[in-house]
Protein backbone atom coordinates (compact mmCIF):
# COMPACT_ATOMS: atom_id res chain seq x y z
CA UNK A 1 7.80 3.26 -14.64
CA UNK A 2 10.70 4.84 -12.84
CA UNK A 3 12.57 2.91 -9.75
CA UNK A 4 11.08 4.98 -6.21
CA UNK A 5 12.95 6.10 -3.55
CA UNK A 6 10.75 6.40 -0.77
CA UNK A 7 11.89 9.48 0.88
CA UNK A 8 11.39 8.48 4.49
CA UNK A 9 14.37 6.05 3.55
CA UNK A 10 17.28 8.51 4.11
CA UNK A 11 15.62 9.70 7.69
CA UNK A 12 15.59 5.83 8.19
CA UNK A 13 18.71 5.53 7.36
CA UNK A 14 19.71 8.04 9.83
CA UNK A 15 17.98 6.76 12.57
CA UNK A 16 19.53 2.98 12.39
CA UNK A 17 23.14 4.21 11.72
CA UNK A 18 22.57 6.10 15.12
CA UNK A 19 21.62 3.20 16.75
CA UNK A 20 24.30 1.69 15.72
CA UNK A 21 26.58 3.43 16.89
CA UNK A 22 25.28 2.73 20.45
CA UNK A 23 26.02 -0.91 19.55
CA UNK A 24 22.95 -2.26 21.11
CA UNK A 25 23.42 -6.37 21.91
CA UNK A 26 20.53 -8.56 21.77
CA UNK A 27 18.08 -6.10 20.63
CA UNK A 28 15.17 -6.21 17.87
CA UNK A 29 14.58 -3.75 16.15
CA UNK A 30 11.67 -3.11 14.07
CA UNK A 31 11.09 -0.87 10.96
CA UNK A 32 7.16 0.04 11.02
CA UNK A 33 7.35 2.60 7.70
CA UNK A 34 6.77 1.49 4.02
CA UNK A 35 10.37 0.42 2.31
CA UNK A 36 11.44 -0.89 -1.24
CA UNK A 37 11.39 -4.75 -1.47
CA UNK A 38 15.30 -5.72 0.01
CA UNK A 39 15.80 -2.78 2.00
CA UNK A 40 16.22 -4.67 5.48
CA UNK A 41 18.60 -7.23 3.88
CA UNK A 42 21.00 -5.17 1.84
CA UNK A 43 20.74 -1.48 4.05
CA UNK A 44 18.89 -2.16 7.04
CA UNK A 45 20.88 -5.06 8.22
CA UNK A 46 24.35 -2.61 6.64
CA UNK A 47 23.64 0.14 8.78
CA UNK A 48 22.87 -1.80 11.72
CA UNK A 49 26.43 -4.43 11.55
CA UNK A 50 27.74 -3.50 15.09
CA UNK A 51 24.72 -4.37 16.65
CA UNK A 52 25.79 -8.06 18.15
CA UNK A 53 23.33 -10.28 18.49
CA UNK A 54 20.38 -8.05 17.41
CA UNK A 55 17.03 -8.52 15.00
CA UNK A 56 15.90 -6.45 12.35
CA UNK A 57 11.91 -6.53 11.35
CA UNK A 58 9.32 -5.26 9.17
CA UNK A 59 6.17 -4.74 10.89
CA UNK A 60 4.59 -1.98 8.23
CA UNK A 61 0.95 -0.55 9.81
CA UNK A 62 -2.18 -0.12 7.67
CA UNK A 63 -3.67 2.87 8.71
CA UNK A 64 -5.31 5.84 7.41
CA UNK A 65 -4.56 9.54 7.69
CA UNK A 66 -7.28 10.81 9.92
CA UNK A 67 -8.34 7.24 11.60
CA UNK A 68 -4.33 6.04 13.10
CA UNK A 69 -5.82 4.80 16.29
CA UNK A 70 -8.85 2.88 15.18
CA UNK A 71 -7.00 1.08 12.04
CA UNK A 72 -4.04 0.37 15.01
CA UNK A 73 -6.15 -1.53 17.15
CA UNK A 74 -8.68 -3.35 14.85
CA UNK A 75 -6.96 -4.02 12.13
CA UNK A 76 -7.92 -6.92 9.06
CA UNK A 77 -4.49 -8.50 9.28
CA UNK A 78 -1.44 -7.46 11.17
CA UNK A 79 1.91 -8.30 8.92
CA UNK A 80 5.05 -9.21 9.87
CA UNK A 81 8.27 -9.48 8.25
CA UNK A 82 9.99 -11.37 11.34
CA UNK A 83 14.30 -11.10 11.48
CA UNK A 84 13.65 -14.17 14.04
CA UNK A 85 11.28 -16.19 15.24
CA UNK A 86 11.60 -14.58 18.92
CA UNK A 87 10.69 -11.48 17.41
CA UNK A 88 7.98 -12.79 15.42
CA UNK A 89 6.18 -14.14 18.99
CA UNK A 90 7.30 -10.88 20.74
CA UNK A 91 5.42 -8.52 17.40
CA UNK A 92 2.42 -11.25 17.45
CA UNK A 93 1.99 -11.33 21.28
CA UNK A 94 1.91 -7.59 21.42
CA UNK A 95 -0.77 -7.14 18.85
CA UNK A 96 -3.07 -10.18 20.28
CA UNK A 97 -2.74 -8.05 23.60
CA UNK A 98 -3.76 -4.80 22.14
CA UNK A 99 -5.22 -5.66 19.35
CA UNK A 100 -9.67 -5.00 20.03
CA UNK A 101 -10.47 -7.16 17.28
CA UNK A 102 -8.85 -10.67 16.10
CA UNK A 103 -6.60 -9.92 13.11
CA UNK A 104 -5.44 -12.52 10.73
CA UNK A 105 -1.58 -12.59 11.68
CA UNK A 106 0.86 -12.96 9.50
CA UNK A 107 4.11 -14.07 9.73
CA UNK A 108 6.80 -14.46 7.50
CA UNK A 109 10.43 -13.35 6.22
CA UNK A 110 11.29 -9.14 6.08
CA UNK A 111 11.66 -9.27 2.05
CA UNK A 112 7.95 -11.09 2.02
CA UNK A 113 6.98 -8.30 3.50
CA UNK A 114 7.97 -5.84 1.90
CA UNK A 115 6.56 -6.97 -0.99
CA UNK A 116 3.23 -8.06 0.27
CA UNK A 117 2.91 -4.42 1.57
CA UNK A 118 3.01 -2.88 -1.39
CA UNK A 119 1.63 -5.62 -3.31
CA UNK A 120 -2.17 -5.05 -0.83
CA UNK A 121 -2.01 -1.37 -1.48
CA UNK A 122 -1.25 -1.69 -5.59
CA UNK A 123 -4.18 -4.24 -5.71
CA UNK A 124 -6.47 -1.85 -4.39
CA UNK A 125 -5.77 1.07 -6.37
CA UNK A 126 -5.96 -2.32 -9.07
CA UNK A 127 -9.79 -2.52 -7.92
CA UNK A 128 -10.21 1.39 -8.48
CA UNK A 129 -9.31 1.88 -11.42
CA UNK A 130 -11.17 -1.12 -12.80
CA UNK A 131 -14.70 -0.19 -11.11
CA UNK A 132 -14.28 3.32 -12.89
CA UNK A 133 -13.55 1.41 -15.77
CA UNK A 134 -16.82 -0.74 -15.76
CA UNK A 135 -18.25 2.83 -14.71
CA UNK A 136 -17.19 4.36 -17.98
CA UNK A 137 -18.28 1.73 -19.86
CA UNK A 138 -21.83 1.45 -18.32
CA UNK A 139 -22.10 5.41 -18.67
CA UNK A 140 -21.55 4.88 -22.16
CA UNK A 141 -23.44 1.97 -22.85
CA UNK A 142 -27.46 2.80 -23.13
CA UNK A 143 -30.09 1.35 -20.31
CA UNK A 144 -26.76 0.27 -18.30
CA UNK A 145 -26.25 1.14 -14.54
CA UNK A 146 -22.87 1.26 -13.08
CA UNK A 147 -23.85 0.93 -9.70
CA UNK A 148 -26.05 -2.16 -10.36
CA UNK A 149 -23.44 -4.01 -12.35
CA UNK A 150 -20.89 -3.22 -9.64
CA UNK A 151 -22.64 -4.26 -7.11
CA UNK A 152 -23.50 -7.54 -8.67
CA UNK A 153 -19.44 -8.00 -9.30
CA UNK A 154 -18.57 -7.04 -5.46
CA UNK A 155 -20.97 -9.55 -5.03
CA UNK A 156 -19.54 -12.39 -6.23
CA UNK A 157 -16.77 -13.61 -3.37
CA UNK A 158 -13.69 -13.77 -5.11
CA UNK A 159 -14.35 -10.14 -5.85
CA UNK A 160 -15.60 -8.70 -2.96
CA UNK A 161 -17.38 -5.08 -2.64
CA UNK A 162 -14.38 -3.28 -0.84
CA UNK A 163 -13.19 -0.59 -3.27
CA UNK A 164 -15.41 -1.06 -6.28
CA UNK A 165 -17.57 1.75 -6.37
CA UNK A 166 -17.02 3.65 -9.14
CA UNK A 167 -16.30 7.82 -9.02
CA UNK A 168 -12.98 9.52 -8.26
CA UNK A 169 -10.09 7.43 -8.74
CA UNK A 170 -7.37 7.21 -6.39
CA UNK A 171 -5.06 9.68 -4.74
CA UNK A 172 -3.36 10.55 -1.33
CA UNK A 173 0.26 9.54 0.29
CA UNK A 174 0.21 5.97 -0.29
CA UNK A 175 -1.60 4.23 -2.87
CA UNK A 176 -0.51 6.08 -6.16
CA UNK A 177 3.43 6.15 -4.32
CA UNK A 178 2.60 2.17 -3.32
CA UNK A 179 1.69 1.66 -7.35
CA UNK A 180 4.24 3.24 -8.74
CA UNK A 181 6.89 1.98 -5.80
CA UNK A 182 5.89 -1.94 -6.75
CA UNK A 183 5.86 -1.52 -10.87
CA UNK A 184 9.65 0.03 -10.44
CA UNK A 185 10.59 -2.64 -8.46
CA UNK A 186 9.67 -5.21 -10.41
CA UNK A 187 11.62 -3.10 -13.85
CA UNK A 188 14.88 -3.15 -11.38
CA UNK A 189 14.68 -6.89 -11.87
CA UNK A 190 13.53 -7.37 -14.92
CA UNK A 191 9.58 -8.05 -14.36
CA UNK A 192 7.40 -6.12 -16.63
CA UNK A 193 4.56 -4.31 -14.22
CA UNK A 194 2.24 -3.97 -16.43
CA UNK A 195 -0.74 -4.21 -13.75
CA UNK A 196 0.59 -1.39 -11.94
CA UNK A 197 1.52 0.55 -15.22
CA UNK A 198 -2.62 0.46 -16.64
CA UNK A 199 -3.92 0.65 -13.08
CA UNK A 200 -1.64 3.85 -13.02
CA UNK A 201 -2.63 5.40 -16.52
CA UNK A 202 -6.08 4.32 -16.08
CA UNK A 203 -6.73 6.78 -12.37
CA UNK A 204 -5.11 9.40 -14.86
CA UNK A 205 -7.44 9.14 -17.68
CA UNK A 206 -10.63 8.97 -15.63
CA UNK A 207 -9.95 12.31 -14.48
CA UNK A 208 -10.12 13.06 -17.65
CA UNK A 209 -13.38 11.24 -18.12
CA UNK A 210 -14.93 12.87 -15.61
CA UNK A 211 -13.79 16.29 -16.37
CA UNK A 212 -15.37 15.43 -20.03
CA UNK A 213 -18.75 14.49 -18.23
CA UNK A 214 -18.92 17.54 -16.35
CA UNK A 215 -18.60 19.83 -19.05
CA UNK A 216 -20.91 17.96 -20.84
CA UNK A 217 -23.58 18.17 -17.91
CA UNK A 218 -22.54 22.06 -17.87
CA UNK A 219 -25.53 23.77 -17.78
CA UNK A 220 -24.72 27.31 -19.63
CA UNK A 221 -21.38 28.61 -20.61
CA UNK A 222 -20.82 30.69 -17.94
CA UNK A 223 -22.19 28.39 -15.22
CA UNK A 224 -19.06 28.05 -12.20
CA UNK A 225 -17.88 24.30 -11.34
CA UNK A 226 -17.71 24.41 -7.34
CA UNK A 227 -15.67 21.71 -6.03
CA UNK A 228 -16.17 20.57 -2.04
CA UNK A 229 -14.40 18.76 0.25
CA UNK A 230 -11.68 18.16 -1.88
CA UNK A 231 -8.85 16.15 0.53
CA UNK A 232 -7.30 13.35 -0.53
CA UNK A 233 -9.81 11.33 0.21
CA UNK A 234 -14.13 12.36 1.31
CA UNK A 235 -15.09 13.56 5.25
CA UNK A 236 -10.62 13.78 5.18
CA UNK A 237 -9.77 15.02 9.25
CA UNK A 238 -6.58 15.91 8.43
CA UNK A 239 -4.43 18.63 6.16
CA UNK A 240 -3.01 16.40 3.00
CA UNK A 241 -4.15 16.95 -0.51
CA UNK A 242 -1.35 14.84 -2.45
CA UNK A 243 -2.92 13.60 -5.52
CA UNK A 244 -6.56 14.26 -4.95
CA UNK A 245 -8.26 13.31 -7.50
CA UNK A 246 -11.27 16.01 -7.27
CA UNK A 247 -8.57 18.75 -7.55
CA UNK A 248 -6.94 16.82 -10.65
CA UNK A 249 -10.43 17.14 -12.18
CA UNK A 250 -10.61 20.57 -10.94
CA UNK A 251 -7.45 21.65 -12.49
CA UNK A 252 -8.49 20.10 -15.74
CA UNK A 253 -11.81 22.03 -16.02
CA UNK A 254 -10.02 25.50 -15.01
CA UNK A 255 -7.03 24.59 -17.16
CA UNK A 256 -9.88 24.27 -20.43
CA UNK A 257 -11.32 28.15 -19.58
CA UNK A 258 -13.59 27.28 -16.99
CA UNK A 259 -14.62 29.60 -14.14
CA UNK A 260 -13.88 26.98 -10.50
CA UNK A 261 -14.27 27.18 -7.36
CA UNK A 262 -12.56 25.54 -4.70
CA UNK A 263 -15.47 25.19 -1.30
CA UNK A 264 -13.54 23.78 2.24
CA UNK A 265 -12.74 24.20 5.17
CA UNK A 266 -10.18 26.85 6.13
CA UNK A 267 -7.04 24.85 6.49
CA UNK A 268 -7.48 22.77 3.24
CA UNK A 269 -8.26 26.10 1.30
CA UNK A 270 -4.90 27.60 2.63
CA UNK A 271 -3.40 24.33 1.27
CA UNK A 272 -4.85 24.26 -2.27
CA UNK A 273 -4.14 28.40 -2.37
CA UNK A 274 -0.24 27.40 -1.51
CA UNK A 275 -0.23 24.95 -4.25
CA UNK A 276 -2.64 26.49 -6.94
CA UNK A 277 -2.50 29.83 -6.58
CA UNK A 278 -4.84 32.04 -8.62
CA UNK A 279 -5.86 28.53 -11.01
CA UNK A 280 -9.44 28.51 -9.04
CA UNK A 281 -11.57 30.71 -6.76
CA UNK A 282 -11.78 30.06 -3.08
CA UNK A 283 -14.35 29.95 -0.53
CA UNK A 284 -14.60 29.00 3.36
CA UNK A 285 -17.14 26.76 3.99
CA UNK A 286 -18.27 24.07 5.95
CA UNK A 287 -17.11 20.60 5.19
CA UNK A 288 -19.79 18.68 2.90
C-alpha cells in the first residue's frame, strides 16, 4: 500500500497559511476535513506559527453524501481532537446545543483523532468485505444461506448488524480513500496493515465474484446485463460515482464481450458517459 495524500490537504494548506498571515491572537481554529495521522502537529500547527496564543483542532464530521444535515445533527458520536481543553468545552458545548439526538462525545488529543477517524471508516469497509466473504462462502457451500448466517453473526453483540449484509462491496469518496489512507500510514512507520491490505483486495475480488455469478445466471448468450441505480452507494441524491462497485462489476461483464446497459437517472448517466464512454449502453430512466 502506497502513503496517501489526501488532496484537500494542499487547499488546507492554503487556507491556514492565509490565516496566518492575519496573525489572529487567541483564536481556535478547527480543521473539520479528513487528514493523515500528524498533520495538525507537524503542518497544521507550521502553517499557523504567527498565530499568538491560538488553538488548532480536529473536529472531522461523519456524514454522508446526500444526508449532510441529518448525519450533522444526530450523529452516533461526535469526535474531537481538542488543541486545548477550552476548545474541547467550546466544540462539545456547541454540539450538545445543536446536536437533536445525544451523541457519545469524544474527547481527546488532534493525532488521536486523526487516527480514530480513519481507523471507524477502515473498520467498516473491514465488516464489508468480510460479510461478502461469508456470502461467497455460503453461495458456494450447498443448503447454506448467507442471509441467515449473517444475520445470526450481526446478532451476536460484539458484532453487531451494521454493515454485514452481504452484496456489493464498498465504494464512494471515503471508505476505499479512508482504507487505503490508514494501511499507508501505518507502512510510513513501519506497521504492516495487513487488515486494510485484505479488506482492500478482498472489495476487489468480489466484484469479480459477482461478475462470475452473473454470467453464470446469464440466461442466453445474447441476453443484455442492465445495471440501475448505479451511484456510489443505492437511492444515492447526489452526482458521485467514485468507485461504485455496480459499475466495477459492470465494467467487468462488458470488458468479457458482454452487451450492458447502464439504466439512471439523467445526471448520473451523463457522469458514467464522461467516464466510460462507448464501454456500455445508456438509458434515462427513473431511479430504482
Amino acid at each position: 500500500m502506497v502513503h496517501i495524500q489526501y488532496p484537500p490537504c494542499s487547499k488546507l494548506g492554503r487556507v491556514l497559511s492565509s490565516i496566518n498571515k492575519l496573525r489572529p491572537s487567541n483564536k481556535h481554529i478547527v480543521i473539520g476535513c479528513t487528514v493523515l495521522p500528524g498533520y495538525c502537529q507537524t503542518v497544521g500547527s507550521f502553517l499557523l506559527e504567527d498565530c499568538v496564543n491560538t488553538t488548532l483542532s480536529y473536529n472531522p464530521e461523519f456524514i454522508q453524501q446526500g444526508d449532510i444535515i441529518r448525519g450533522f445533527l444526530n450523529p452516533d458520536m461526535v469526535l474531537i481532537g481538542e488543541g486545548s481543553e477550552d476548545a474541547g468545552d467550546l466544540l462539545q458545548g456547541m454540539y450538545e446545543a445543536v446536536c437533536e439526538n445525544s451523541p457519545v462525545i469524544c474527547r481527546m488529543s488532534s493525532a488521536s483523532a486523526e487516527v480514530c477517524k480513519l481507523s471507524i471508516n477502515c473498520f467498516i469497509t473491514t465488516k464489508i468485505s468480510f460479510a461478502n466473504m461469508i456470502g461467497d462462502i455460503a453461495d458456494r457451500t450447498p443448503g447454506a444461506n448467507k442471509d441467515d448466517i449473517l444475520r445470526a453473526v450481526g446478532s451476536d453483540s460484539r458484532v453487531g448488524l451494521k454493515c454485514l449484509k452481504p452484496g456489493y462491496g464498498f465504494g464512494g469518496p471515503c471508505f476505499p480513500r479512508d482504507n487505503r489512507a490508514l494501511g499507508g500510514y501505518a507502512s510510513s512507520i513501519g506497521v504492516k496493515p495487513l487488515v486494510s491490505i485484505a479488506t482492500d483486495e478482498y472489495n476487489e475480488y468480489h466484484a469479480h465474484v459477482m461478475a462470475d455469478a452473473m454470467e453464470s445466471a446469464k440466461e442466453s448468450p445474447e441476453a443484455t446485463f442492465t445495471f440501475t441505480d448505479v451511484a456510489y452507494k443505492p437511492n444515492c441524491a447526489v452526482a458521485i460515482i467514485e468507485e461504485s462497485q455496480k459499475l466495477k462489476v459492470a465494467g467487468i461483464l462488458a470488458k468479457r464481450g458482454h452487451q450492458v446497459v447502464i439504466k439512471d437517472r439523467e445526471f448520473i448517466i451523463e457522469l458514467v458517459r464522461a467516464e466510460f464512454g462507448r464501454l456500455f449502453g445508456y438509458e434515462i430512466g427513473k431511479q430504482a
